[in-house]
C-alpha atoms as a PDB file:
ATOM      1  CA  UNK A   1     124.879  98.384 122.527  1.00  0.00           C
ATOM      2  CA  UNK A   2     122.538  98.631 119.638  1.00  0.00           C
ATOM      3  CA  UNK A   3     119.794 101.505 118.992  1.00  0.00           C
ATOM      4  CA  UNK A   4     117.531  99.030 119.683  1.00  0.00           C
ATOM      5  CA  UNK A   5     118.449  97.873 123.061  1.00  0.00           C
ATOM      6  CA  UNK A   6     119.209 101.069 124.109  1.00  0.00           C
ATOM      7  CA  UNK A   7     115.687 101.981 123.045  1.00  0.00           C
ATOM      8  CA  UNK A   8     114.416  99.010 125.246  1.00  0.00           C
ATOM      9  CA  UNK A   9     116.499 100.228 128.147  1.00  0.00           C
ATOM     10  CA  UNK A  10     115.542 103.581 128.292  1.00  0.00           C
ATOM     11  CA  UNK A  11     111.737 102.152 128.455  1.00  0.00           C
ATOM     12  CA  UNK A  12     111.968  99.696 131.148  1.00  0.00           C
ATOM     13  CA  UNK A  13     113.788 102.732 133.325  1.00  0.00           C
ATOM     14  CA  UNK A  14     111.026 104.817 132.653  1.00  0.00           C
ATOM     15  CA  UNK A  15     108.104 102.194 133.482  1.00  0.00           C
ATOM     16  CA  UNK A  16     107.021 101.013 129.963  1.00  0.00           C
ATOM     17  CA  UNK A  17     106.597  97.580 128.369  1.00  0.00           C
ATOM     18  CA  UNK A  18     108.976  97.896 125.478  1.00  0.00           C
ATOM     19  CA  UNK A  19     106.097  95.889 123.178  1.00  0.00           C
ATOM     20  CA  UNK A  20     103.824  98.349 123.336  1.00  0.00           C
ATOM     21  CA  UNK A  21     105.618 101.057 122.142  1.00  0.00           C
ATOM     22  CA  UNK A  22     104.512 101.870 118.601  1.00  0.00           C
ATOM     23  CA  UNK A  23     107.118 101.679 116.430  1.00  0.00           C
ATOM     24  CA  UNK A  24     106.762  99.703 113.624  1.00  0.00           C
ATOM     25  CA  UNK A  25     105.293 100.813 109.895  1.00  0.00           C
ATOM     26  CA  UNK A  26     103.188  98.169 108.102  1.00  0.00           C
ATOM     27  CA  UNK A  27     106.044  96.643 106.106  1.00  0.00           C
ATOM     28  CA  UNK A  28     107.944  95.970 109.880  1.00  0.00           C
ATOM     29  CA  UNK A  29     104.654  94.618 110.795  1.00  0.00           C
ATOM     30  CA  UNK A  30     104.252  92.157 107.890  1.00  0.00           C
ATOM     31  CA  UNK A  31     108.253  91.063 108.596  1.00  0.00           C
ATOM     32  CA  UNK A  32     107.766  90.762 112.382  1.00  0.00           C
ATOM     33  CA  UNK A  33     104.950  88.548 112.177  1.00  0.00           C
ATOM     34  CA  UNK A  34     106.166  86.519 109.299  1.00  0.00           C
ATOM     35  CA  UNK A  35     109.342  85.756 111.223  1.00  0.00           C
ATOM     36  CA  UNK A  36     106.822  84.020 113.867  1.00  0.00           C
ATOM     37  CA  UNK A  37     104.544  82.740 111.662  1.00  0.00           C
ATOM     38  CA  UNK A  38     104.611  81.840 108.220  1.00  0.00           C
ATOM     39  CA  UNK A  39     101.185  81.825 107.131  1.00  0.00           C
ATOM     40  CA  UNK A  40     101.019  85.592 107.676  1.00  0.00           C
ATOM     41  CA  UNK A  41     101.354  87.102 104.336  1.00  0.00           C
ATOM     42  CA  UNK A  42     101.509  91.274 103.290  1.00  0.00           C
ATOM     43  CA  UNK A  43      97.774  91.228 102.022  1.00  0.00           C
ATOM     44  CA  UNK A  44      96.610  89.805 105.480  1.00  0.00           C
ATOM     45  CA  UNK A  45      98.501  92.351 107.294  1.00  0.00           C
ATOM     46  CA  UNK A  46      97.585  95.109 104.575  1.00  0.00           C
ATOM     47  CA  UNK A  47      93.457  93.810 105.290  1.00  0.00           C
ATOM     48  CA  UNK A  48      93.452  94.132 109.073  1.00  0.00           C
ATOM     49  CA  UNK A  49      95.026  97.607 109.018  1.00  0.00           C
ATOM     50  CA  UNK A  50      91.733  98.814 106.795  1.00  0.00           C
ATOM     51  CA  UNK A  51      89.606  97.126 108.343  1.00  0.00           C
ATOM     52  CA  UNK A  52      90.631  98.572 111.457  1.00  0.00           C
ATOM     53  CA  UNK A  53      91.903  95.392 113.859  1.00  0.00           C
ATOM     54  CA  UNK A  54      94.530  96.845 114.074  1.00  0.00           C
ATOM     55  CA  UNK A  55      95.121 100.052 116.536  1.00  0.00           C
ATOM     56  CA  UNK A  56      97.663 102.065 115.031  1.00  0.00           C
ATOM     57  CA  UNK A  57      99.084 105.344 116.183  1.00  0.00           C
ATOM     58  CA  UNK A  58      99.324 108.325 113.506  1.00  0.00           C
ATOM     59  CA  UNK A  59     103.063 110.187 113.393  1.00  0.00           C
ATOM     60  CA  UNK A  60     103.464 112.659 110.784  1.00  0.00           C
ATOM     61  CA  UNK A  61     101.773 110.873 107.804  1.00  0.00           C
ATOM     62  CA  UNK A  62     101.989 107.317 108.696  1.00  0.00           C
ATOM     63  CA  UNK A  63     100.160 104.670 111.154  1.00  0.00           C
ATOM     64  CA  UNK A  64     102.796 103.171 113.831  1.00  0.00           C
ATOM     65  CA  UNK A  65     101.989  99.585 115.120  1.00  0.00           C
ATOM     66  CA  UNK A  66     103.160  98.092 118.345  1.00  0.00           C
ATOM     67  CA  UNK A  67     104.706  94.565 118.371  1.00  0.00           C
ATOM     68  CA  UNK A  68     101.822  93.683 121.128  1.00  0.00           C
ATOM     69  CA  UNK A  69      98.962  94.714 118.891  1.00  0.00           C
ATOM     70  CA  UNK A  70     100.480  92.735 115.884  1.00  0.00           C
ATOM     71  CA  UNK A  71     100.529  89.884 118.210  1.00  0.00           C
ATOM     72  CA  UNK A  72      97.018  90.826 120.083  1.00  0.00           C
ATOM     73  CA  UNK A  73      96.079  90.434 116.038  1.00  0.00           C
ATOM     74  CA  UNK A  74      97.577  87.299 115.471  1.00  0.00           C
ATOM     75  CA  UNK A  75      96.063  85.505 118.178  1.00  0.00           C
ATOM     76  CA  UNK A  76      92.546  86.516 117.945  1.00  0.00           C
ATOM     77  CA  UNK A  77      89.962  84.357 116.270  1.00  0.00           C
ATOM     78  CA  UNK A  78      88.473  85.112 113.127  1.00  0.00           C
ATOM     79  CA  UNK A  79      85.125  84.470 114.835  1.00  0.00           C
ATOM     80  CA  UNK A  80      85.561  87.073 117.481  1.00  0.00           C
ATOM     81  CA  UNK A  81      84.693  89.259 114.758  1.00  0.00           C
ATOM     82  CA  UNK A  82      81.099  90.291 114.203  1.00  0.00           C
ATOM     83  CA  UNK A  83      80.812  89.283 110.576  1.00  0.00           C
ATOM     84  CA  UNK A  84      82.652  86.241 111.318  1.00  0.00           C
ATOM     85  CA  UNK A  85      86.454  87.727 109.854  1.00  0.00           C
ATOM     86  CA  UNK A  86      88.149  85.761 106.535  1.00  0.00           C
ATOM     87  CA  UNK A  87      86.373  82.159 108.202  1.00  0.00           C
ATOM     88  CA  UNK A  88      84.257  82.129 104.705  1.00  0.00           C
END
């Protein structure tokens, strides 16, 4: 059994949705949502995060990312946005 898995595991046992679990840096961000969708480049990802649409957890010196706010992100609209996102 991978780290992974064993990661998952322990979650489920203890009531938590193993996607929601901020673990994931920018770059794993950028990889995991490339893998689904190939439009999604580094500079989009790199955007979002200062612009704040994404909700990131600080550890230490860095911003963690869960793999259901990356996808939360991917499926929004650019027009949900107030100054109507990258739609220009």
């Amino acid at each position: 059994m991978s780290r992974i898995d064993d990661h998952e595991v322990r979650a489920r046992q203890l009531g938590y949705d193993p996607l929601s679990i901020p673990d994931m840096s920018e770059t794993e961000v950028y990889e995991f949502l490339h893998a689904l969708n190939r439009h999604i480049t580094p500079r989009s990802v790199r955007t979002a995060i200062a612009r704040k649409e994404f909700r990131g957890v600080r550890k230490g010196r860095k911003y963690l990312f869960s793999k259901h706010e990356a996808i939360r992100w991917m499926q929004t609209d650019s027009t949900a946005y107030g100054d109507g996102g990258d739609a220009a």
